[in-house]
N, C-alpha and C. Protein backbone atom coordinates (compact mmCIF):
# COMPACT_ATOMS: atom_id res chain seq x y z
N UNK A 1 -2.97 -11.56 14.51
CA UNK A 1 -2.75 -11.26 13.10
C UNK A 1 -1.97 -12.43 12.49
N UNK A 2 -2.81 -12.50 11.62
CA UNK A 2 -1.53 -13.92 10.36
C UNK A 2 -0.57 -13.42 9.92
N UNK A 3 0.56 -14.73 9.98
CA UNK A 3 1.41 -14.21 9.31
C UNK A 3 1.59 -13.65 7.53
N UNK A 4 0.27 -14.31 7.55
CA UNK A 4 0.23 -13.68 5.61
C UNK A 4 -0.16 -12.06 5.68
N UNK A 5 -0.80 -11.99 6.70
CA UNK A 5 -1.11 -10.29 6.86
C UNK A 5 -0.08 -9.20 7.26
N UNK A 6 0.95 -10.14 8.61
CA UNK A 6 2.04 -9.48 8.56
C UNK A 6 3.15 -9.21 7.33
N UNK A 7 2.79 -10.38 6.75
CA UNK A 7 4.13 -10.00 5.60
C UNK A 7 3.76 -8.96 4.35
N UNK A 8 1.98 -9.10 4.25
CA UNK A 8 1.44 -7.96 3.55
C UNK A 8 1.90 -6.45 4.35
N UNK A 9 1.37 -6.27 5.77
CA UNK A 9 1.79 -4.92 5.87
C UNK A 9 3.59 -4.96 5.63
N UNK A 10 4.06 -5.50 6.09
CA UNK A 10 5.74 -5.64 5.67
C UNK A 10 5.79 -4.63 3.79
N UNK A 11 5.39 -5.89 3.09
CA UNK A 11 5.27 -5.45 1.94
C UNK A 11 5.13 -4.17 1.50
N UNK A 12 3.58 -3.98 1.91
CA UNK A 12 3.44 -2.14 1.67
C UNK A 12 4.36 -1.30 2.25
N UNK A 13 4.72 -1.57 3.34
CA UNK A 13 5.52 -0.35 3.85
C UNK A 13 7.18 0.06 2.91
N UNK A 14 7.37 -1.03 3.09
CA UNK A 14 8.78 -1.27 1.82
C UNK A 14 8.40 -0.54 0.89
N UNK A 15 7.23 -0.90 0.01
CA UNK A 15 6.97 -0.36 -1.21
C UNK A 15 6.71 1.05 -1.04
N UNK A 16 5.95 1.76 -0.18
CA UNK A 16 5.88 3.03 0.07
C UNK A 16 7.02 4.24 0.70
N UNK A 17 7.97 3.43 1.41
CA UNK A 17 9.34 3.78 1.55
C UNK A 17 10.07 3.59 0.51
N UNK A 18 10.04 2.93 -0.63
CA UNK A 18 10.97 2.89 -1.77
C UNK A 18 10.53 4.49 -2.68
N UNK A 19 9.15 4.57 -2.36
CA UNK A 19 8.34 5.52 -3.63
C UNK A 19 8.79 6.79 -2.93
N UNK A 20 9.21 6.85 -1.54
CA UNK A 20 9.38 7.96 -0.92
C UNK A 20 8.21 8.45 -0.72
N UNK A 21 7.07 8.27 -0.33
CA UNK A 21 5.69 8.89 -0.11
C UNK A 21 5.82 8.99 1.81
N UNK A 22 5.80 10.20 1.84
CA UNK A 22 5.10 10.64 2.96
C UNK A 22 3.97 9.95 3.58
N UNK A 23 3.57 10.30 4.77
CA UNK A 23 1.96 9.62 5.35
C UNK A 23 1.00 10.13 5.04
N UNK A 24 0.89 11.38 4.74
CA UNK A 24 -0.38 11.92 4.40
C UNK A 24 -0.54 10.98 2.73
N UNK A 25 0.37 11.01 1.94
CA UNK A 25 0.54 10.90 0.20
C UNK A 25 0.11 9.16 0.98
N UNK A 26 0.69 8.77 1.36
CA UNK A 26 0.24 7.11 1.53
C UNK A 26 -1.29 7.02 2.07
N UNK A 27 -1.41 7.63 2.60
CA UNK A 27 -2.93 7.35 3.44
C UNK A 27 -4.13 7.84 2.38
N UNK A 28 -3.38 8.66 1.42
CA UNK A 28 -4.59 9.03 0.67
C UNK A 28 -4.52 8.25 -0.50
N UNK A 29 -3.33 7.66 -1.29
CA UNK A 29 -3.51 6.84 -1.81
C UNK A 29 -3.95 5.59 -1.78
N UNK A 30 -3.80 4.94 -0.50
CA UNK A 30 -4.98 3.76 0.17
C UNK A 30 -6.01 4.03 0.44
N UNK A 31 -6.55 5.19 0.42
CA UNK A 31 -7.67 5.22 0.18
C UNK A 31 -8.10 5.97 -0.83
N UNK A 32 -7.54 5.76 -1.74
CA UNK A 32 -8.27 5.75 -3.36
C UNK A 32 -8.33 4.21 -3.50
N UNK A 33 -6.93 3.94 -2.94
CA UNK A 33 -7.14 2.55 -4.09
C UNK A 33 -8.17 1.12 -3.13
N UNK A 34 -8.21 1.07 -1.92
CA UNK A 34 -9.34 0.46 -0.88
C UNK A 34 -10.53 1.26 -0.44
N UNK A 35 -10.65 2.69 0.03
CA UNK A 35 -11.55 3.36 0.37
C UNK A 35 -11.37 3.10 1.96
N UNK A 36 -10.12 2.83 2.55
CA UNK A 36 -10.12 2.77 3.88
C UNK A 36 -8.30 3.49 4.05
N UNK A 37 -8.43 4.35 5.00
CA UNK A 37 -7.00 5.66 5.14
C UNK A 37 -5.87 4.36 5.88
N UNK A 38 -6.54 3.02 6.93
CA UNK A 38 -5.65 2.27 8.46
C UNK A 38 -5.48 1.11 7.64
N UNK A 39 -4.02 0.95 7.51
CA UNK A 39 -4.02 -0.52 7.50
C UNK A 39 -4.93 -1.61 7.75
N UNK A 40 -4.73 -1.28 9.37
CA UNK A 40 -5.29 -2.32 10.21
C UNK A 40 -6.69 -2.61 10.08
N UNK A 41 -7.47 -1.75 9.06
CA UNK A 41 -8.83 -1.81 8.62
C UNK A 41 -9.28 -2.80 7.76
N UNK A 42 -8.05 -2.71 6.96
CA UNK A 42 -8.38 -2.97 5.65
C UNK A 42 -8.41 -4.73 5.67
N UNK A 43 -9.02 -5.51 4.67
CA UNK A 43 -9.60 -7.02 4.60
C UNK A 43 -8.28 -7.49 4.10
N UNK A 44 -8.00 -8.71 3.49
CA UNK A 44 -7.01 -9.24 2.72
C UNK A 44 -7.02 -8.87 1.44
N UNK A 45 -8.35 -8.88 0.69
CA UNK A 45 -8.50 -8.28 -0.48
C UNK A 45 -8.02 -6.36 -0.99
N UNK A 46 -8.75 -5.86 0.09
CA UNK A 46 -8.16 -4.57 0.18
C UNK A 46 -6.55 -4.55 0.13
N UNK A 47 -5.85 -5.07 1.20
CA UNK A 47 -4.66 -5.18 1.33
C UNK A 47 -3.88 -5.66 0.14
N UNK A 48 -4.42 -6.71 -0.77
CA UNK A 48 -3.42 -6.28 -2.06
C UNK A 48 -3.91 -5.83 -3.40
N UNK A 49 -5.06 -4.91 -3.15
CA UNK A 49 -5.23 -4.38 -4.12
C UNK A 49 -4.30 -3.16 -3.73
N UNK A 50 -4.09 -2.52 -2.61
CA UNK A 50 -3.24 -1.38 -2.04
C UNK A 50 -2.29 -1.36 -2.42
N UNK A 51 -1.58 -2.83 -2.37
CA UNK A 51 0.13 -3.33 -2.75
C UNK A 51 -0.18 -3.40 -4.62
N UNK A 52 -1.01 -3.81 -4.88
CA UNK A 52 -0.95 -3.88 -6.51
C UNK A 52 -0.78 -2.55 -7.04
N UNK A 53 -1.86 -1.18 -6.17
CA UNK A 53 -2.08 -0.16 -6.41
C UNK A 53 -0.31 0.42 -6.38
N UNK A 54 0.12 0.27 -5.44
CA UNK A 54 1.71 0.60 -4.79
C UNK A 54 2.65 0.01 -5.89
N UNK A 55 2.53 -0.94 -6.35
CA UNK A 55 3.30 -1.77 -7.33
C UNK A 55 3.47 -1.11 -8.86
N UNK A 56 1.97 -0.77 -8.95
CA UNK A 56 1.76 0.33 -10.44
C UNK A 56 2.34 1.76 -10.22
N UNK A 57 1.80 1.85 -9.06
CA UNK A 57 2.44 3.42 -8.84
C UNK A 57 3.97 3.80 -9.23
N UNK A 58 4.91 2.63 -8.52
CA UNK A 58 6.26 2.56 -8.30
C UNK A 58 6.95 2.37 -9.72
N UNK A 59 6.31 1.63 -10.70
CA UNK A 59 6.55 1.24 -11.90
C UNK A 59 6.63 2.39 -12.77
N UNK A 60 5.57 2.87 -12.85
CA UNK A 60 5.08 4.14 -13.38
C UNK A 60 6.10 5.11 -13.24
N UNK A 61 6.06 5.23 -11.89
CA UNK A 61 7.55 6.81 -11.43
C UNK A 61 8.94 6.24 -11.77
N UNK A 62 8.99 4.95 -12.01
CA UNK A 62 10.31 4.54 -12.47
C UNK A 62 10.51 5.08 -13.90
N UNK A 63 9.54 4.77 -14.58
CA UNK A 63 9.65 4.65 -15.98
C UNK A 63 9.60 6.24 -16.39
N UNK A 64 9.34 7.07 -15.79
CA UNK A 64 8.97 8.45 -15.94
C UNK A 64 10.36 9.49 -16.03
């Protein structure tokens, strides 16, 4: 695995531990926003549309 991929999963996980989302709430939101539930599935592209998806999400519940 690259290190650009490691620092992506790094990334998401942070971001999904900040939002407080559970695994089930994370797995189903990656797969709305990629159409794949495993990390380890997912392409580079997938992977930050997930984190972009995670990024809006987090913004959103802030502002709320």
């Amino acid at each position: 695995m690259t290190s650009e991929r490691t620092a992506a999963f790094h990334r998401i996980n942070l971001l999904a531990d900040r939002i407080g989302m559970d695994l089930e709430e994370f797995r189903f939101l990656a797969e709305q926003a990629t159409g794949k539930r495993a990390l380890v599935a997912m392409n580079d592209g997938q992977l930050e549309a997930l984190e972009k998806h995670l990024r809006d999400f987090d913004t959103k519940g802030a502002a709320a």
